[in-house]
N, C-alpha and C. Protein backbone atom coordinates (compact mmCIF):
# COMPACT_ATOMS: atom_id res chain seq x y z
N UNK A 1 156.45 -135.00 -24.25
CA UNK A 1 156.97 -134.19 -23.16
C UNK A 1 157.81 -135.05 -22.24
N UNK A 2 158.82 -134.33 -21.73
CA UNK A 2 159.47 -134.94 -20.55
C UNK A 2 158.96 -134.84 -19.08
N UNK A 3 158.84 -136.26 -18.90
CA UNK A 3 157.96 -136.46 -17.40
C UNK A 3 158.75 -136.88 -16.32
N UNK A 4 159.08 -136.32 -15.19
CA UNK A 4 159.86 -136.66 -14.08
C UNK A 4 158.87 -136.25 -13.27
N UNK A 5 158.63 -137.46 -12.21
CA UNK A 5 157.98 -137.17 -11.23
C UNK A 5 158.69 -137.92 -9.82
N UNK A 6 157.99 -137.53 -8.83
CA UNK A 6 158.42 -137.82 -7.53
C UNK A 6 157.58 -138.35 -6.76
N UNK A 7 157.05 -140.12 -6.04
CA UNK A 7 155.81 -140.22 -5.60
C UNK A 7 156.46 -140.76 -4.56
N UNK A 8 155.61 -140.45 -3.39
CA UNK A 8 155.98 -140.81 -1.65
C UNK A 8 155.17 -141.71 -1.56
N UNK A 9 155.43 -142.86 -1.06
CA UNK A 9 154.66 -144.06 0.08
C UNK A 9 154.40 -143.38 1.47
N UNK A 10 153.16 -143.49 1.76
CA UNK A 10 152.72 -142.73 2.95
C UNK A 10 152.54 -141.17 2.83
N UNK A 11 152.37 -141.13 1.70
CA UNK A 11 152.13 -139.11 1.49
C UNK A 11 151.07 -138.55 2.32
N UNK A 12 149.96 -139.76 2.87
CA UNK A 12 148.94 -139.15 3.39
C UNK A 12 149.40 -139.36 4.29
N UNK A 13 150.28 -140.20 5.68
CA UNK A 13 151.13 -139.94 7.00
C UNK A 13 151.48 -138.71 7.12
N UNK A 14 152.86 -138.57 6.14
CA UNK A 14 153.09 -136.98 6.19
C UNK A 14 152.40 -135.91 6.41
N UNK A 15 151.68 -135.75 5.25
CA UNK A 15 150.69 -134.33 5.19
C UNK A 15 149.62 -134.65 6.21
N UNK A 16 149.35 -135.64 7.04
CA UNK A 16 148.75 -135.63 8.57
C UNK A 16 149.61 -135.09 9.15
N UNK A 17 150.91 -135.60 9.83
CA UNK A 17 151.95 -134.99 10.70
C UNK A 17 151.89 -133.73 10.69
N UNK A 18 152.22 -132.78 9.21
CA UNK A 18 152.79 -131.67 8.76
C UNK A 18 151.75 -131.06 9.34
N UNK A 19 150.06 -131.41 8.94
CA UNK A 19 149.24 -130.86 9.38
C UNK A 19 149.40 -130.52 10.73
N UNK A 20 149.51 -131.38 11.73
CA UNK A 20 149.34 -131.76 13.11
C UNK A 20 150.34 -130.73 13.69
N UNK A 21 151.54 -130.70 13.59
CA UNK A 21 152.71 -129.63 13.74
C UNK A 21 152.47 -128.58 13.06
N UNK A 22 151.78 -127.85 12.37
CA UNK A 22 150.93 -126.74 11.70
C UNK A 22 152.16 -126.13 10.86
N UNK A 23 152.79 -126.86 9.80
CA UNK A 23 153.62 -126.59 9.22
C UNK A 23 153.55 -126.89 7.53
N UNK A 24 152.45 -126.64 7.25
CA UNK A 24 151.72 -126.89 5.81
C UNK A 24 152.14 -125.89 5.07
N UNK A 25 152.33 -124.63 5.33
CA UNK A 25 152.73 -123.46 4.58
C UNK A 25 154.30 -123.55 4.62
N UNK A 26 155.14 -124.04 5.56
CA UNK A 26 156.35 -123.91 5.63
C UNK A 26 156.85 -125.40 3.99
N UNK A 27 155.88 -126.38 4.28
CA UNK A 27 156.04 -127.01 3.17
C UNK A 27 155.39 -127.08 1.77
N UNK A 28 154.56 -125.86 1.62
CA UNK A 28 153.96 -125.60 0.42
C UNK A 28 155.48 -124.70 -0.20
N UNK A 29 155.89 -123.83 0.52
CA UNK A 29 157.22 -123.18 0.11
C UNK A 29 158.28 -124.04 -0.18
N UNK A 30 158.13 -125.07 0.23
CA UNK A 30 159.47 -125.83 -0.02
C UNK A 30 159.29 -126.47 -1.47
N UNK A 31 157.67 -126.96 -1.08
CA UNK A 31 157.56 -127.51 -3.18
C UNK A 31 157.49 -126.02 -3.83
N UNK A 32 157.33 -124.68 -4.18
CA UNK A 32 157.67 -124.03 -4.69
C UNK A 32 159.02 -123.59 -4.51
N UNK A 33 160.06 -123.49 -3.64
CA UNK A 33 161.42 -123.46 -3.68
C UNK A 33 161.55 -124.43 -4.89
N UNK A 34 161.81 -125.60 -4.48
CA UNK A 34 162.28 -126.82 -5.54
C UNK A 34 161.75 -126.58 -6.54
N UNK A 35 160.52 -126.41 -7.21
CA UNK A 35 160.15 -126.64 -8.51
C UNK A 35 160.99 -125.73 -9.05
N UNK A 36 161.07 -123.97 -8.47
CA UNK A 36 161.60 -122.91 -9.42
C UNK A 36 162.64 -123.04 -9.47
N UNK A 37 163.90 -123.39 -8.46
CA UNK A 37 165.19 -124.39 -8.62
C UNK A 37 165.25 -125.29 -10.02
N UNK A 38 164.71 -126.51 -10.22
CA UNK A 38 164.50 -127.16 -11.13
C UNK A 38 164.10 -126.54 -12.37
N UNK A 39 163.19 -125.46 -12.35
CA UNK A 39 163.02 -124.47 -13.71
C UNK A 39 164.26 -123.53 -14.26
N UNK A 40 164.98 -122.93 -13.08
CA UNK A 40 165.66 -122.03 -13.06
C UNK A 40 166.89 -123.25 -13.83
N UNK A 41 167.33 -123.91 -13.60
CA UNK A 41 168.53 -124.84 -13.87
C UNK A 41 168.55 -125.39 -15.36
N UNK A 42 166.68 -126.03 -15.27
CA UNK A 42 166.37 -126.67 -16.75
C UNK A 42 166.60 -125.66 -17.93
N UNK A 43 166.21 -124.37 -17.35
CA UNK A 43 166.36 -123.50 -18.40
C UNK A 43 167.50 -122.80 -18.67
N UNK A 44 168.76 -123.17 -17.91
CA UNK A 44 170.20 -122.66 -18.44
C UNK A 44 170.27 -123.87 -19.52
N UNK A 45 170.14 -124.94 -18.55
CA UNK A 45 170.39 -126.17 -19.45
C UNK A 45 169.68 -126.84 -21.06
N UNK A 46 168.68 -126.00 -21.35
CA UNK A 46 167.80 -126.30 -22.74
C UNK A 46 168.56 -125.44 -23.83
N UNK A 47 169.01 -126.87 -24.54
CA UNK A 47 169.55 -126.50 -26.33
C UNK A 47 168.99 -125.57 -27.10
N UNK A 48 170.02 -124.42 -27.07
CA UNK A 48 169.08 -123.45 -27.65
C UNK A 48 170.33 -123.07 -28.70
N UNK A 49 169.92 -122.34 -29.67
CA UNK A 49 171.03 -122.13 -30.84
C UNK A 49 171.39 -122.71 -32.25
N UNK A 50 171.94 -122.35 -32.80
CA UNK A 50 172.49 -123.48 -33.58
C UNK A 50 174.04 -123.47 -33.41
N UNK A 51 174.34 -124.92 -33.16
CA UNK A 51 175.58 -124.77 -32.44
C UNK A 51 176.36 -124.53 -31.36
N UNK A 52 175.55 -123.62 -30.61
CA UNK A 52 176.69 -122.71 -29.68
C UNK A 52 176.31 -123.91 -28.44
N UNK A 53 175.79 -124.65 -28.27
CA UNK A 53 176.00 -125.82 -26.84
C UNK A 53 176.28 -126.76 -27.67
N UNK A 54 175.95 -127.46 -28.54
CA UNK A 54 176.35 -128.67 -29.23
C UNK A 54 176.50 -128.57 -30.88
N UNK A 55 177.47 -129.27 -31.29
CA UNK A 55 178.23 -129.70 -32.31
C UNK A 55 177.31 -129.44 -33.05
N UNK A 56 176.92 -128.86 -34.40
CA UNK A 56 176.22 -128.93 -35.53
C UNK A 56 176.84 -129.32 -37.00
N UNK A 57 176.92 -129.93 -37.68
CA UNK A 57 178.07 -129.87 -38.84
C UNK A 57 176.99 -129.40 -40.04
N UNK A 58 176.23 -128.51 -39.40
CA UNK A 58 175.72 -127.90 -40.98
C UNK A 58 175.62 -126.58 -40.67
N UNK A 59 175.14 -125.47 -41.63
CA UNK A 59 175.25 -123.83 -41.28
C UNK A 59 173.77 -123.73 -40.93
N UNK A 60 173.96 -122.50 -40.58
CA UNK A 60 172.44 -121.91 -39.77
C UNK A 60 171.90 -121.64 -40.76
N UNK A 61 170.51 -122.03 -40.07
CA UNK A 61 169.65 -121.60 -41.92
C UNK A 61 169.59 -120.27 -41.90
N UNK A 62 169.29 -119.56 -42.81
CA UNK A 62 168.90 -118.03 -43.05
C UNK A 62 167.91 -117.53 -42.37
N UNK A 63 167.72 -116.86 -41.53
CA UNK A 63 166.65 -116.07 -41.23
C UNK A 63 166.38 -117.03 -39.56
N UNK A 64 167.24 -117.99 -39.10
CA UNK A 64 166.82 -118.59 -38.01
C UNK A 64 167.34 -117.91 -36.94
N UNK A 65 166.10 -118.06 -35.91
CA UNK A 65 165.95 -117.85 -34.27
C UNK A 65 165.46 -119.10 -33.21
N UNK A 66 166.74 -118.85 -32.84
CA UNK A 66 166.84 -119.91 -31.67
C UNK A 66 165.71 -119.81 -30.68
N UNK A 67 165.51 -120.14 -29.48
CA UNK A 67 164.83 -120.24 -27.99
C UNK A 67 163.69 -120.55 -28.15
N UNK A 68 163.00 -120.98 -29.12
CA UNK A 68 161.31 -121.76 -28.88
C UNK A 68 161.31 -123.01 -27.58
N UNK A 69 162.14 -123.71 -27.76
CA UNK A 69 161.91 -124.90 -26.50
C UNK A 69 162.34 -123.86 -24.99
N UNK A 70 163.13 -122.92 -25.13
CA UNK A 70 162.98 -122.29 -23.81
C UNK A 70 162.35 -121.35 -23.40
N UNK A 71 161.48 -120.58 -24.23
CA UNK A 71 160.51 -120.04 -24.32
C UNK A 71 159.49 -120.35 -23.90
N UNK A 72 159.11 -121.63 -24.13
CA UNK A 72 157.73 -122.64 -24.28
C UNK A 72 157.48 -122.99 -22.58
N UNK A 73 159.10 -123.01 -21.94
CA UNK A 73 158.45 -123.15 -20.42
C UNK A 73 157.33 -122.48 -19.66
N UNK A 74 156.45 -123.37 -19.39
CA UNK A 74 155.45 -123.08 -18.22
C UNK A 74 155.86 -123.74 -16.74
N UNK A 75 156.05 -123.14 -15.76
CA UNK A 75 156.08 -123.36 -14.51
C UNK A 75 154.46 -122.98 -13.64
N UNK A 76 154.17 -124.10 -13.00
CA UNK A 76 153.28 -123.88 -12.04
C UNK A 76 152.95 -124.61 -10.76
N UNK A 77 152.46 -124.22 -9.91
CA UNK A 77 152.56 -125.15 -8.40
C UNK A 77 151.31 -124.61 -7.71
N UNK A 78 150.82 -125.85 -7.40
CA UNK A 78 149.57 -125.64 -6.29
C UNK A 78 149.75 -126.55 -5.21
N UNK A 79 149.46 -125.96 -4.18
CA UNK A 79 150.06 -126.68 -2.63
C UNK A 79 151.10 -127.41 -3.11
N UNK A 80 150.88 -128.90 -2.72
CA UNK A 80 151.50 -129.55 -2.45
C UNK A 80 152.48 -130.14 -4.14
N UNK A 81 151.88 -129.54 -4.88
CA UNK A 81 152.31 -130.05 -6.40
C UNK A 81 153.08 -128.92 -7.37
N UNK A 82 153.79 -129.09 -7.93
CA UNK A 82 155.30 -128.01 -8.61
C UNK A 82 155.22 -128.99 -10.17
N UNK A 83 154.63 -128.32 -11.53
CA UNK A 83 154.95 -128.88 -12.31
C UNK A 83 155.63 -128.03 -13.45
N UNK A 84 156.76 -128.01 -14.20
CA UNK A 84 157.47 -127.67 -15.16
C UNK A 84 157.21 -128.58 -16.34
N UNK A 85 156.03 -127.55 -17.26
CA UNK A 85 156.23 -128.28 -18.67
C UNK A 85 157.06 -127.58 -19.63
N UNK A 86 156.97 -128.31 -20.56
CA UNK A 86 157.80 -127.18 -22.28
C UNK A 86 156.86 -127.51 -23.28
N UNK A 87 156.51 -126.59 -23.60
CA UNK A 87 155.21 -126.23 -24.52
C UNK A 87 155.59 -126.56 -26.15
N UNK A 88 156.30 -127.21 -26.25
CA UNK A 88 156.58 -127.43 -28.03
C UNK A 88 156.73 -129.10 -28.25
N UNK A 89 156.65 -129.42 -29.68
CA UNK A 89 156.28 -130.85 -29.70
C UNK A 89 157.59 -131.36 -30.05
N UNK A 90 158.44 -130.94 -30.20
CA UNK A 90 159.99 -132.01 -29.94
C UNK A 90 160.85 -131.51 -28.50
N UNK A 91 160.57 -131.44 -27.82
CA UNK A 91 161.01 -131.46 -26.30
C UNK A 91 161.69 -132.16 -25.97
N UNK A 92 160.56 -133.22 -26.11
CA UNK A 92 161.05 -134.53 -26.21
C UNK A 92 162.00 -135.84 -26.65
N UNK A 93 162.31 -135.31 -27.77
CA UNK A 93 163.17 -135.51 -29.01
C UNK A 93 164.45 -134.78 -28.39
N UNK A 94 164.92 -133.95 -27.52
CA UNK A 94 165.89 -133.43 -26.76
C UNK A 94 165.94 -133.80 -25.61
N UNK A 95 164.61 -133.78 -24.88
CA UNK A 95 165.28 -134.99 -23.70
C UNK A 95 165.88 -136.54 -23.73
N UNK A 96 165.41 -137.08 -24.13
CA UNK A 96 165.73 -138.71 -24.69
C UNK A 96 166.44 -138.86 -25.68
N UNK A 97 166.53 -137.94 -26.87
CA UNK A 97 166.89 -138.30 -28.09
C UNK A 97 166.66 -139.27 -28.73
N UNK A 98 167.22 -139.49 -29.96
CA UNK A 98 166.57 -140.43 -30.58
C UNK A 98 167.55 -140.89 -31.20
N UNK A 99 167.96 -142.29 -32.19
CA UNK A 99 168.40 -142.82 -32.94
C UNK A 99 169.24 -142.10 -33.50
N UNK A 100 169.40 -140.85 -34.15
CA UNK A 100 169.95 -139.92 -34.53
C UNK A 100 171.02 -139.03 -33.58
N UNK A 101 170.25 -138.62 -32.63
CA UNK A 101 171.20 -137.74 -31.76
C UNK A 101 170.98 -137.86 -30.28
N UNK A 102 171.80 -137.64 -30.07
CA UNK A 102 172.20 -138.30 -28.50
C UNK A 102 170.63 -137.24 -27.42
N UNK A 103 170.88 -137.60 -25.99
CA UNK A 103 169.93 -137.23 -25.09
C UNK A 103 170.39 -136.28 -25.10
N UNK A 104 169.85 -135.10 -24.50
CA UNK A 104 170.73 -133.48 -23.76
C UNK A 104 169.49 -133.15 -22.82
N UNK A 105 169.32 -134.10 -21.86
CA UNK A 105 168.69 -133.66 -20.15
C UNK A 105 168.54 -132.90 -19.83
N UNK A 106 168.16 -131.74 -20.67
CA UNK A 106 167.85 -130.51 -20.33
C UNK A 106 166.84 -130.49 -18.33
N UNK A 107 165.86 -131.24 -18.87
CA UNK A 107 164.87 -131.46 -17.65
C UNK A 107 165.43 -132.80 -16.63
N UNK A 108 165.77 -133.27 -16.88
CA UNK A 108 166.23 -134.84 -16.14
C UNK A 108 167.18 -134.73 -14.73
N UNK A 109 168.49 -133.93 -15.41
CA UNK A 109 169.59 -133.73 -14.68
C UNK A 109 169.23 -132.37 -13.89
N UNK A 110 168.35 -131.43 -13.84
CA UNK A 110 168.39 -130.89 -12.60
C UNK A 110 167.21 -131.38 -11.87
N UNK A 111 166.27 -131.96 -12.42
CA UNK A 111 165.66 -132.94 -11.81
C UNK A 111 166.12 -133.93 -10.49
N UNK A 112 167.14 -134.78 -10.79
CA UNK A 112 167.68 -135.75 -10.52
C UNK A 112 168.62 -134.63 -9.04
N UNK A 113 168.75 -133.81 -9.38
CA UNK A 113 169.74 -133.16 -8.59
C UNK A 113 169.14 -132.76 -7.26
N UNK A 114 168.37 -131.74 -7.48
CA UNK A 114 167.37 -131.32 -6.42
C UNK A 114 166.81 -132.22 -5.82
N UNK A 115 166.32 -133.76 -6.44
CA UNK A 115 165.31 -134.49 -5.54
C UNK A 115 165.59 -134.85 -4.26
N UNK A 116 166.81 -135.03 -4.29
CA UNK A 116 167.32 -135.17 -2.67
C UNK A 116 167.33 -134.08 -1.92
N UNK A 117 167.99 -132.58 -2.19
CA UNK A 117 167.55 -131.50 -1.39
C UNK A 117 166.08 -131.59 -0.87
N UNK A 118 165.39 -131.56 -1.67
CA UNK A 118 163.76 -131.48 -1.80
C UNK A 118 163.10 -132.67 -0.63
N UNK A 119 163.79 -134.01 -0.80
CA UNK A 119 163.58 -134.86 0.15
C UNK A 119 164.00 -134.67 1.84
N UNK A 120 165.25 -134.20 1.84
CA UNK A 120 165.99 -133.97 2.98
C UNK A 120 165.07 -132.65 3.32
N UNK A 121 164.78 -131.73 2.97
CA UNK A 121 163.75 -130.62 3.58
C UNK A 121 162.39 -131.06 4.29
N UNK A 122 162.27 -132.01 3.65
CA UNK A 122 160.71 -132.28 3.94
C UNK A 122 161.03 -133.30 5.30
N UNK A 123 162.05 -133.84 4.76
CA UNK A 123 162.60 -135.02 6.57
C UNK A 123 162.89 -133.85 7.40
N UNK A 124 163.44 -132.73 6.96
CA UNK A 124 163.92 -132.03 8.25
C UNK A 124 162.48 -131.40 8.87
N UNK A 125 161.43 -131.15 8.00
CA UNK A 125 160.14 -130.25 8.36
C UNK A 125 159.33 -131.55 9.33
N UNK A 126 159.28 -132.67 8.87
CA UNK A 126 158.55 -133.49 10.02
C UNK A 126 158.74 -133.80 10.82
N UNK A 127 160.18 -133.39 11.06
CA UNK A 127 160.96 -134.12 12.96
C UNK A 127 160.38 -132.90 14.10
């Protein structure tokens, strides 16, 4: 599986503050904003097809159906935690790629994108 995570130094400062300013629910919404952002994006972005996002130089097999790796998404979030898995065993093999065929970041790059929105919300919720 592809693992992107996000860990704060001082997470327990924060979620004191947040507490203290009684703004715990305003930031439980914000990790569910971001995660479904990051789901919503990963899942335009997951290789699905044969062909129709990336180059194939062989024919479609007979009888094939695309969307198992985007299908397979599970999204879920409790308080303070937002996790997006993909439920199939080469996921992986499309995030990173391998020796054979290049990466396609399905999960990485909207990852990478949001983390700063996601950061800058949470600076704006503790001032």
């Amino acid at each position: 599986m592809a693992d992107y995570s996000v860990k704060f130094q001082g997470m327990d400062d924060l979620i004191k503050h947040i507490e203290e300013i009684g703004k715990m629910n305003t930031a439980r919404k914000i990790v569910k904003e971001s995660t479904v952002n990051v789901a919503r994006k990963s899942a335009e972005l997951v290789p699905v097809g044969w062909g129709e996002r990336y180059e194939v130089k062989t024919k479609k097999p007979k009888g094939y159906v695309g969307g198992t790796l985007k299908r397979s998404q599970v999204i879920s979030y409790t308080g303070l935690t937002g996790e997006i898995k993909f439920g199939t065993d080469y996921a992986q093999y499309q995030e990173y790629g391998t020796r054979f065929m290049p990466a396609r970041k399905f999960l990485g790059t909207p990852f990478i994108k949001e983390r700063t929105s996601f950061i800058a919300k949470l600076k704006r919720l503790a001032q």
